[in-house]
N, C-alpha and C. Protein backbone atom coordinates (compact mmCIF):
# COMPACT_ATOMS: atom_id res chain seq x y z
N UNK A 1 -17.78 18.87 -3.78
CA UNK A 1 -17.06 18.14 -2.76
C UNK A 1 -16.46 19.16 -1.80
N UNK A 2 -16.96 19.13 -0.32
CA UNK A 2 -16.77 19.78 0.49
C UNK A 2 -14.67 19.77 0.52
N UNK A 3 -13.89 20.67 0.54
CA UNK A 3 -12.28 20.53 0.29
C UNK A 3 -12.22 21.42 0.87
N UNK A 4 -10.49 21.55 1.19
CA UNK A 4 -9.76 22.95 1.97
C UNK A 4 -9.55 23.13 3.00
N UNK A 5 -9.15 21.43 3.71
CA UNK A 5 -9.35 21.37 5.31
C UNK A 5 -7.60 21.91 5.74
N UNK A 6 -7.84 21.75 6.75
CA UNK A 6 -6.46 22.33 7.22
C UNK A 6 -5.49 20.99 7.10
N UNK A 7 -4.62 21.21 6.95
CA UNK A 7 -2.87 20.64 6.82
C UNK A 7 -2.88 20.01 8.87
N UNK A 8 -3.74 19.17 9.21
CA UNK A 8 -4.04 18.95 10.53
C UNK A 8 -4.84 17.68 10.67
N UNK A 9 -4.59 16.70 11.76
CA UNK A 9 -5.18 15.10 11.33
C UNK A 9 -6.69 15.70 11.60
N UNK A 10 -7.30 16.55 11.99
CA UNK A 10 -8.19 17.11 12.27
C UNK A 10 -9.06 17.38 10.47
N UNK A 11 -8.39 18.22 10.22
CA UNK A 11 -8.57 18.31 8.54
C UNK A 11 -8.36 17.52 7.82
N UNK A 12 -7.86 15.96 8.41
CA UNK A 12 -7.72 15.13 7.35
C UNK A 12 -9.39 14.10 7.82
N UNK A 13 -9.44 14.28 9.08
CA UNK A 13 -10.74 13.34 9.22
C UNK A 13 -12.03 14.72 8.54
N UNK A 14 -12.11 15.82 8.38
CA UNK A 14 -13.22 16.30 8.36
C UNK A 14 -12.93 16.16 6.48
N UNK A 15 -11.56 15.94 6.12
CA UNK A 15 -11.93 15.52 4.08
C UNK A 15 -12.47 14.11 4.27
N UNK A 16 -12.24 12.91 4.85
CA UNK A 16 -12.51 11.92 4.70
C UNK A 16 -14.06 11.91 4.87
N UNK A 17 -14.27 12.53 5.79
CA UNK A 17 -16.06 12.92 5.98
C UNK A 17 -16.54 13.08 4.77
N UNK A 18 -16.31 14.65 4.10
CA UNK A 18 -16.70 15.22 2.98
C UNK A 18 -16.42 13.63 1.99
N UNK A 19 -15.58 13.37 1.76
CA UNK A 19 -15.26 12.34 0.84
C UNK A 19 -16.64 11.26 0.75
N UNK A 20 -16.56 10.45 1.81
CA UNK A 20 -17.82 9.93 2.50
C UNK A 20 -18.96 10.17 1.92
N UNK A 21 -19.32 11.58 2.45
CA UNK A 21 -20.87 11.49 2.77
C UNK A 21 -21.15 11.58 0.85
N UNK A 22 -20.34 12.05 0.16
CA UNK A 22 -20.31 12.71 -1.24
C UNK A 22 -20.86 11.12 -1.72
N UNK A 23 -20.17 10.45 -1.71
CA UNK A 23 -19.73 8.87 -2.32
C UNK A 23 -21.59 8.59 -1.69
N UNK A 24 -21.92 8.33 -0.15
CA UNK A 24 -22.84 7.55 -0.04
C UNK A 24 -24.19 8.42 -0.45
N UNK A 25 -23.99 9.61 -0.87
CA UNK A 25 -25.46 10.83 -1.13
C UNK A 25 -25.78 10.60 -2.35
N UNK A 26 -24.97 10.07 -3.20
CA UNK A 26 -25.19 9.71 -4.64
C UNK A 26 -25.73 8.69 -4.51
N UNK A 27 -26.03 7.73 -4.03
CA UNK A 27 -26.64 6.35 -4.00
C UNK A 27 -26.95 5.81 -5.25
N UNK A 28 -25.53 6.02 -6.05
CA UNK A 28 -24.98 4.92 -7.64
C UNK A 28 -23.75 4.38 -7.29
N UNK A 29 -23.32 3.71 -8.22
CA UNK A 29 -22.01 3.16 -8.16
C UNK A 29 -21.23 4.12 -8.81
N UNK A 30 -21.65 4.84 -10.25
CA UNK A 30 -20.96 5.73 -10.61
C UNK A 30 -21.09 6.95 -9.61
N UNK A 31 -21.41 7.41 -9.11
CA UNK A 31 -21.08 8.30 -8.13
C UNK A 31 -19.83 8.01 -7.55
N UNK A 32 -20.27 7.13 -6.86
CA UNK A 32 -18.53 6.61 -5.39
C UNK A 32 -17.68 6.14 -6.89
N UNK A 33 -18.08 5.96 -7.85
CA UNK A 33 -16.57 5.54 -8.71
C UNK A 33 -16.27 7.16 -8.99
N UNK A 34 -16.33 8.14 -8.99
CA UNK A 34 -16.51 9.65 -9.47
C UNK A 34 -15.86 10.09 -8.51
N UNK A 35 -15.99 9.59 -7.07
CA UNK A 35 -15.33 10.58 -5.93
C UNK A 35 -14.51 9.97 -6.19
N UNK A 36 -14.34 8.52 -5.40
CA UNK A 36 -12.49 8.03 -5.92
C UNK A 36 -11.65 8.45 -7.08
N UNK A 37 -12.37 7.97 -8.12
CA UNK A 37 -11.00 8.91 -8.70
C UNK A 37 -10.53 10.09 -8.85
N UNK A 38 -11.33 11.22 -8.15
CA UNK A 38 -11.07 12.20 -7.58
C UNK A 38 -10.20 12.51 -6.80
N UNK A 39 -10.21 11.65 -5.52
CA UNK A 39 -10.18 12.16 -3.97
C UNK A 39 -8.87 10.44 -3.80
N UNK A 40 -8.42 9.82 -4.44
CA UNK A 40 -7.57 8.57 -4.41
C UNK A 40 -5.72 9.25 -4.71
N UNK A 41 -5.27 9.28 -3.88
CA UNK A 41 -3.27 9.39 -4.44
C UNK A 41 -2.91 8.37 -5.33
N UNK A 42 -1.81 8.51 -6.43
CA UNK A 42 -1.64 7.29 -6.45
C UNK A 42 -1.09 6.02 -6.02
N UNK A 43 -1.61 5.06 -6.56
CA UNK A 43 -1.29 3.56 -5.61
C UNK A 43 -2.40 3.79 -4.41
N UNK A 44 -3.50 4.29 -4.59
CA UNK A 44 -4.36 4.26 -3.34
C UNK A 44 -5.41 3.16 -4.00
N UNK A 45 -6.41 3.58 -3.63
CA UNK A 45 -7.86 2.67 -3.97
C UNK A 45 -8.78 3.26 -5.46
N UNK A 46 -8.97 2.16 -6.14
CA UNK A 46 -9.62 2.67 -7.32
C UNK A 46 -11.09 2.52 -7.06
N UNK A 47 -11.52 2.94 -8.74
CA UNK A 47 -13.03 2.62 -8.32
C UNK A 47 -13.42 1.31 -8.60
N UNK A 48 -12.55 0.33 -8.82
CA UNK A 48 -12.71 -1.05 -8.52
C UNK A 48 -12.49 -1.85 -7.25
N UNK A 49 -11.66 -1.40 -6.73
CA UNK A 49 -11.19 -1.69 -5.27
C UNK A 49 -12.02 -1.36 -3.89
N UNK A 50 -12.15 0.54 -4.27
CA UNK A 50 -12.47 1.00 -3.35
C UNK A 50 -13.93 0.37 -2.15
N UNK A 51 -13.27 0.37 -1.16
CA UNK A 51 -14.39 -0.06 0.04
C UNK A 51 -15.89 0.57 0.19
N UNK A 52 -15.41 1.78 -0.29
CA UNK A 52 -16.81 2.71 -0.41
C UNK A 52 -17.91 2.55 -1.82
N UNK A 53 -16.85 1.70 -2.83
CA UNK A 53 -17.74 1.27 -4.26
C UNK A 53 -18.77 -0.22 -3.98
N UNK A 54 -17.68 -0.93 -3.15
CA UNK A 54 -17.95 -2.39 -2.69
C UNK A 54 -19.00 -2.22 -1.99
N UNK A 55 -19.31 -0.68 -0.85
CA UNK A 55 -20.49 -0.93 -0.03
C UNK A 55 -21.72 -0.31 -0.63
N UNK A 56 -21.43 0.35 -1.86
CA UNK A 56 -22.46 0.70 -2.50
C UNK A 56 -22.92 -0.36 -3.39
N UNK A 57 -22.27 -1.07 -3.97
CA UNK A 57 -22.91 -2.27 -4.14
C UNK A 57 -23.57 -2.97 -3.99
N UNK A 58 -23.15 -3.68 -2.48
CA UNK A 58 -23.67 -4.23 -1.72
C UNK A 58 -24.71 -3.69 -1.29
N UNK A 59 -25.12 -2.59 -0.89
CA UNK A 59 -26.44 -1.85 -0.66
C UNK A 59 -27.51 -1.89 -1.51
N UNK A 60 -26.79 -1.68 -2.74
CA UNK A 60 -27.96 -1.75 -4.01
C UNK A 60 -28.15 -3.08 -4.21
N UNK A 61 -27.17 -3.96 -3.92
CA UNK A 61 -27.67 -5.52 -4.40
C UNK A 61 -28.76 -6.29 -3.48
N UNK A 62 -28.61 -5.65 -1.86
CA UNK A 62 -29.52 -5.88 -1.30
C UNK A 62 -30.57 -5.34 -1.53
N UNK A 63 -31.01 -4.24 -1.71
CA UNK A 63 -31.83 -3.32 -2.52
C UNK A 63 -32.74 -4.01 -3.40
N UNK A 64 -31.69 -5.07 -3.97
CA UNK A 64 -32.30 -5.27 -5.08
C UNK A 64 -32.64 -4.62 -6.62
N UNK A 65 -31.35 -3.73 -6.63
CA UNK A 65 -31.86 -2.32 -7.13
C UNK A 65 -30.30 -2.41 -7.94
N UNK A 66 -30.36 -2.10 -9.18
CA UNK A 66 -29.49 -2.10 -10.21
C UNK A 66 -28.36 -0.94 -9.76
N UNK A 67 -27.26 -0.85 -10.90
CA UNK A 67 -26.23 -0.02 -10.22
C UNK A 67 -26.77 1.50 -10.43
N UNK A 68 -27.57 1.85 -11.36
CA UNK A 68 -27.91 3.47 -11.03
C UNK A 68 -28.90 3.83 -10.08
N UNK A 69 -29.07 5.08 -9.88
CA UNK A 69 -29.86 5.29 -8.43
C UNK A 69 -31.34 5.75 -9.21
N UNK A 70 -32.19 4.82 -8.85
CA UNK A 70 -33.23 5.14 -8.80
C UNK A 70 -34.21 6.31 -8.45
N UNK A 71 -35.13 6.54 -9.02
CA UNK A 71 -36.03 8.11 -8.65
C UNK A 71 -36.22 8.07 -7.07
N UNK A 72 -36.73 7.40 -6.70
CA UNK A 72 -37.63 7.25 -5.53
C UNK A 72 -36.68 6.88 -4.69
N UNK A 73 -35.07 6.35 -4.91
CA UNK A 73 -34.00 6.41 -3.17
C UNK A 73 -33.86 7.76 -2.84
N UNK A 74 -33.53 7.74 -2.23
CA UNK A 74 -33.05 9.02 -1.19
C UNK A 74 -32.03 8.26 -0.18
N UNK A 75 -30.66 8.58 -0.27
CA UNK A 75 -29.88 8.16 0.83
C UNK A 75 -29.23 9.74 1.52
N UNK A 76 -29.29 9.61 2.82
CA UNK A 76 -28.57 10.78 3.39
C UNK A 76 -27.49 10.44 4.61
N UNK A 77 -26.04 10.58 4.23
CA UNK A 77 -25.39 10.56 5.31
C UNK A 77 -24.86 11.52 5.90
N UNK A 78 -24.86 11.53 7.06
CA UNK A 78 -24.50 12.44 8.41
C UNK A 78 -23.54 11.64 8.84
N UNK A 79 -22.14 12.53 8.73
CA UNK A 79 -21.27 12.09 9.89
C UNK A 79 -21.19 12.55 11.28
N UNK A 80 -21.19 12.03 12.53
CA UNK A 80 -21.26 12.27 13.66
C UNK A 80 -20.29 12.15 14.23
N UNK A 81 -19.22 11.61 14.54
CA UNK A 81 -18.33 11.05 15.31
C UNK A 81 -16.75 10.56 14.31
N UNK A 82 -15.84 10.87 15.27
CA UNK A 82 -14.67 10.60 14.14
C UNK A 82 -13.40 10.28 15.34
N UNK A 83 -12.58 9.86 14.60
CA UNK A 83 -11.23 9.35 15.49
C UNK A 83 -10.29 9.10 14.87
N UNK A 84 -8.66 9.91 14.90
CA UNK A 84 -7.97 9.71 14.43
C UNK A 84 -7.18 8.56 15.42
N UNK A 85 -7.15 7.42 14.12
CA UNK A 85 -5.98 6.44 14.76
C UNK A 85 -4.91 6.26 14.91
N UNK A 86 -4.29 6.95 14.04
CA UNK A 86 -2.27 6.96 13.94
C UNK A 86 -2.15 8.22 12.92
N UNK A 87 -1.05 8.63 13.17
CA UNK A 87 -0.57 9.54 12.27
C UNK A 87 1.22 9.26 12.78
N UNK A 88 1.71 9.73 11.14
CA UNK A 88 3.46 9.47 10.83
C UNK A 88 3.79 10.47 10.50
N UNK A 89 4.00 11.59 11.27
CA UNK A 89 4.60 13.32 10.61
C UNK A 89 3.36 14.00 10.08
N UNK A 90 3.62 15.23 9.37
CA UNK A 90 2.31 15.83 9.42
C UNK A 90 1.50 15.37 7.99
N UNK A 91 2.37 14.32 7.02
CA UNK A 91 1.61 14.55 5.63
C UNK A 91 0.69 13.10 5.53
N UNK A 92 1.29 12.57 7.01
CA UNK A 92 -0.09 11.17 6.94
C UNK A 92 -0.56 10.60 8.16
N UNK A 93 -2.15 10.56 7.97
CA UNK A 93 -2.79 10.30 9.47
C UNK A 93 -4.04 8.80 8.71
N UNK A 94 -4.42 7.62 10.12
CA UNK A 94 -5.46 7.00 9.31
C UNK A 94 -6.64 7.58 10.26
N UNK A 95 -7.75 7.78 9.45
CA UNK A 95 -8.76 8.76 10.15
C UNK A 95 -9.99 7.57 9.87
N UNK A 96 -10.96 7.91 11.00
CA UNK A 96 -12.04 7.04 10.82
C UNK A 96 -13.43 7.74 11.30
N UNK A 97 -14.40 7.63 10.45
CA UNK A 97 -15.67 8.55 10.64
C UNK A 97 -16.94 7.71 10.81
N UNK A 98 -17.82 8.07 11.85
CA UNK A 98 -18.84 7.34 12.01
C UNK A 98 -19.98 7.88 11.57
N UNK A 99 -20.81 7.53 10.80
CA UNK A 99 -22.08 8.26 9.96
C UNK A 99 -23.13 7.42 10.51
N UNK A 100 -24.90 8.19 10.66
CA UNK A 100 -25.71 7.71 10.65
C UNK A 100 -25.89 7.52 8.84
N UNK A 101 -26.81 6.99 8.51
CA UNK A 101 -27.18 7.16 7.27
C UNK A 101 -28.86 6.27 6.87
N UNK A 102 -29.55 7.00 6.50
CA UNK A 102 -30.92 7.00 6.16
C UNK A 102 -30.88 6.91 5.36
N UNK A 103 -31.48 5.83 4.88
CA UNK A 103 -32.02 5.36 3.34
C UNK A 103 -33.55 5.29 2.92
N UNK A 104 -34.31 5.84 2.06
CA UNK A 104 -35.69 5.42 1.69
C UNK A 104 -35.81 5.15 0.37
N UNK A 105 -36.49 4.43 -0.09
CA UNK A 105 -37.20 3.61 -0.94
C UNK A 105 -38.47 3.00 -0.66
N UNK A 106 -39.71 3.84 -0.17
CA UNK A 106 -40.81 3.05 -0.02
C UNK A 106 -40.71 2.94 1.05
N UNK A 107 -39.81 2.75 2.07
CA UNK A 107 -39.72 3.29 3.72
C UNK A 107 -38.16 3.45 3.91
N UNK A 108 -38.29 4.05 5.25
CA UNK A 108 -36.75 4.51 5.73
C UNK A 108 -36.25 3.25 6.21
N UNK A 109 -34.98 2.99 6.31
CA UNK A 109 -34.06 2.40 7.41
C UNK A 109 -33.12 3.43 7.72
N UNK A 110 -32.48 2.86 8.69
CA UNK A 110 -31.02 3.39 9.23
C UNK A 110 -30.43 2.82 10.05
N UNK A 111 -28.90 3.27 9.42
CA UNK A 111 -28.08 2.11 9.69
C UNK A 111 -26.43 3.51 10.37
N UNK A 112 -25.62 2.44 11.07
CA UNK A 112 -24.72 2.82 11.55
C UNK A 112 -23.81 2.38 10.38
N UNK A 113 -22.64 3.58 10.00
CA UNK A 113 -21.81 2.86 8.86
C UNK A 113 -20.53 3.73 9.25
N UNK A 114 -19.54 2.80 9.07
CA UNK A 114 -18.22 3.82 9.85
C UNK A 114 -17.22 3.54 8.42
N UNK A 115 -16.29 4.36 8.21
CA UNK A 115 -14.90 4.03 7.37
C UNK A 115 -13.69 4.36 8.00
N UNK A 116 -12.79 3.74 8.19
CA UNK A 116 -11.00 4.09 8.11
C UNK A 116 -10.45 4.15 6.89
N UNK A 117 -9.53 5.35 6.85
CA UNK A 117 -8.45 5.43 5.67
C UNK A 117 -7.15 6.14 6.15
N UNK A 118 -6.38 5.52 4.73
CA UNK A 118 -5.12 6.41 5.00
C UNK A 118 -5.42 7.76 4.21
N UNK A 119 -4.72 9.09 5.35
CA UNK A 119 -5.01 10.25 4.47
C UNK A 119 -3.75 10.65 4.26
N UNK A 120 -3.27 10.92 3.03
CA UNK A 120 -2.17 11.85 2.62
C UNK A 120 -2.12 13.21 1.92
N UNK A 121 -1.51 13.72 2.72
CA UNK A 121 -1.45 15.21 2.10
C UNK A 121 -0.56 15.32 1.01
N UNK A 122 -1.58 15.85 -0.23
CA UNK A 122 -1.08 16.12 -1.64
C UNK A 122 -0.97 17.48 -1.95
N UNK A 123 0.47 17.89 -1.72
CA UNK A 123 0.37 19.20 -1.89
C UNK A 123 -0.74 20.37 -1.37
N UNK A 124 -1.82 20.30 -1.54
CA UNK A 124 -2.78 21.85 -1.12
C UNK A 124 -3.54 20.81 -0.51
N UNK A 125 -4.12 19.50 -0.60
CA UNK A 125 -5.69 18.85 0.00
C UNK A 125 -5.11 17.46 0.51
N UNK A 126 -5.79 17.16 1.33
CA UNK A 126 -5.63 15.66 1.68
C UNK A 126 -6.68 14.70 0.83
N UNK A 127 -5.73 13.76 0.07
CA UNK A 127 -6.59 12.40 -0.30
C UNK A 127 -6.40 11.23 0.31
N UNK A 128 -7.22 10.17 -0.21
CA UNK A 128 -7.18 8.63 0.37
C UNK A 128 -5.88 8.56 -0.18
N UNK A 129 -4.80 7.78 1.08
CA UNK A 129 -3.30 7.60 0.44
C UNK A 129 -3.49 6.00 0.16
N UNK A 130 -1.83 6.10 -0.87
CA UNK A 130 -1.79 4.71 -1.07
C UNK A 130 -1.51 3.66 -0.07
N UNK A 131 -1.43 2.21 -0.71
CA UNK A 131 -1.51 0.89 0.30
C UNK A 131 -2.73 0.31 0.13
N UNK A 132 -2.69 -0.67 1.45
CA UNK A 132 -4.14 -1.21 1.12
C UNK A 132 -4.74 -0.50 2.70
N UNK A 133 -6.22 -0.66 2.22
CA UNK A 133 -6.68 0.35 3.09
C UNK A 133 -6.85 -0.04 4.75
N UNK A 134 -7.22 1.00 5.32
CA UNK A 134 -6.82 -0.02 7.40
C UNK A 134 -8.02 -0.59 6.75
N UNK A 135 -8.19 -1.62 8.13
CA UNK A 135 -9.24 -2.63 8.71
C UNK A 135 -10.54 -2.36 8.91
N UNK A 136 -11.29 -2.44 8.63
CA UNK A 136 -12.70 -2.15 8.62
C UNK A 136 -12.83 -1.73 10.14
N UNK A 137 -13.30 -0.03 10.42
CA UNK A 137 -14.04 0.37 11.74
C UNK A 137 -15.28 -0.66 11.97
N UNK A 138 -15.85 -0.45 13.48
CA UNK A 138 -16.84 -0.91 13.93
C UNK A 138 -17.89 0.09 13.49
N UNK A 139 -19.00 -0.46 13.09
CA UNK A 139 -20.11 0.66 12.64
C UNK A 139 -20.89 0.22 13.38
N UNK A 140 -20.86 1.56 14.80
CA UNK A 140 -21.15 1.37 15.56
C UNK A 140 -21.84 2.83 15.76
N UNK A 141 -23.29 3.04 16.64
CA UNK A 141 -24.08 4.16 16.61
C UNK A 141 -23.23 5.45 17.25
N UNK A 142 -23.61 6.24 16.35
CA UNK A 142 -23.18 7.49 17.06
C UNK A 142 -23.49 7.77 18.11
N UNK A 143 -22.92 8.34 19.08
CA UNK A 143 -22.95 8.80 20.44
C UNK A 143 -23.29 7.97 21.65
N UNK A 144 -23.46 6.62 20.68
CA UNK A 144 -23.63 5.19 22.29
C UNK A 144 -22.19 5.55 23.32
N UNK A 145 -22.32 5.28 23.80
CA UNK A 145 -21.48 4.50 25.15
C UNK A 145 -20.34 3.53 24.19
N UNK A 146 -20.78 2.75 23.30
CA UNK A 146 -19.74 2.02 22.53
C UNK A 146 -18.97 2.74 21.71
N UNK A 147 -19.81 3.74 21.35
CA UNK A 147 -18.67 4.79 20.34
C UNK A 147 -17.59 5.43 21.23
N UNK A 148 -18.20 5.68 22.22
CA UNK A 148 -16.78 6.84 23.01
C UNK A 148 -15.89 5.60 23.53
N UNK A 149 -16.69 4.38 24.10
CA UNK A 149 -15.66 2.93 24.39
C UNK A 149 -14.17 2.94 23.19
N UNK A 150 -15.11 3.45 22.01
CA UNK A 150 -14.35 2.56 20.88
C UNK A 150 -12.91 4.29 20.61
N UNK A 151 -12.94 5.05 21.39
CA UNK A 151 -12.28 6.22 21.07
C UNK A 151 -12.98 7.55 20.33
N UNK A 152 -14.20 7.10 19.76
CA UNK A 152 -14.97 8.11 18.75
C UNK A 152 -15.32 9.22 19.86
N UNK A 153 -14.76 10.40 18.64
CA UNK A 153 -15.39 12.21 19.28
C UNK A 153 -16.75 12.60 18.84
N UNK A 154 -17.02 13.25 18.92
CA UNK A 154 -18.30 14.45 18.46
C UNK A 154 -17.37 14.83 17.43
N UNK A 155 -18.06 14.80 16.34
CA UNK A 155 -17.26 15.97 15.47
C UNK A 155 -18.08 17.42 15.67
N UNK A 156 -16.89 18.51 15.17
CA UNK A 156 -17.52 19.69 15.66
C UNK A 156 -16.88 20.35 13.86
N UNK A 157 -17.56 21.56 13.68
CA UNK A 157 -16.93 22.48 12.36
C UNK A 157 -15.28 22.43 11.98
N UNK A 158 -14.94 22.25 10.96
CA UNK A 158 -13.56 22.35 10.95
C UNK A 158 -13.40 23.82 10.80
């Protein structure tokens, strides 16, 4: 798990990335249940709750495809674009990341998939903070005209 971003809402959207892409590259449920309880403060999101378990789910259920990851998926997400929405002092910001993400099984798709969270800084790293989590981003394509509409940057190296 990509960690060690800077103490900066900047470093809190490039952990939420890492967080992200970790959760959707595993393409299981135990995977994204593995990062959350990792990468969750407490009173944040479990691996029952979490939005990122629910959409792996949902992926595999459309799939058609049981909760472990099969030989033959391949999921790859790329985050592209990110936007911090609020921040309250320096130990909490809600950050939101826009990923392409390619899936194959017998052929590719791809899909636009975005997340918001609260990030709190825990001592040395930022995790998903507690509450319930913001409002579902628009998953909306990287680098359209609608993404920069919607506030989304280029992400660049942290």
């Amino acid at each position: 798990m990509p960690a060690g971003f800077t103490h900066t809402p900047a470093g809190a959207l490039a952990q939420l990335a890492g967080i992200d892409q970790v959760a959707l590259d595993s393409a299981s449920l135990a995977g994204a249940r593995a990062v959350i309880k990792g990468w969750a403060a407490p009173g944040g999101p479990t691996a029952s709750t979490w939005s990122g378990v629910r959409a792996m789910a949902d992926f595999l259920g459309a799939a058609g495809l049981a909760s472990g990851r099969p030989p033959d998926l391949a999921i790859s997400a790329t985050p592209l674009m990110g936007l911090v929405k609020a921040t309250d002092g320096a130990d909490w910001v809600v950050v939101c990341v826009d990923f392409e993400v390619d899936a194959t099984l017998a052929q590719t798709a791809r899909v636009a998939v975005a997340d918001c969270q609260r990030m709190a800084w825990a001592g040395n790293r930022w995790v998903i903070g507690p509450g319930v989590e913001p409002a579902p981003a628009p998953s909306i394509w990287p680098g359209t005209e609608a993404a920069i509409d919607a506030g989304y940057k280029e992400l660049a190296g942290e």
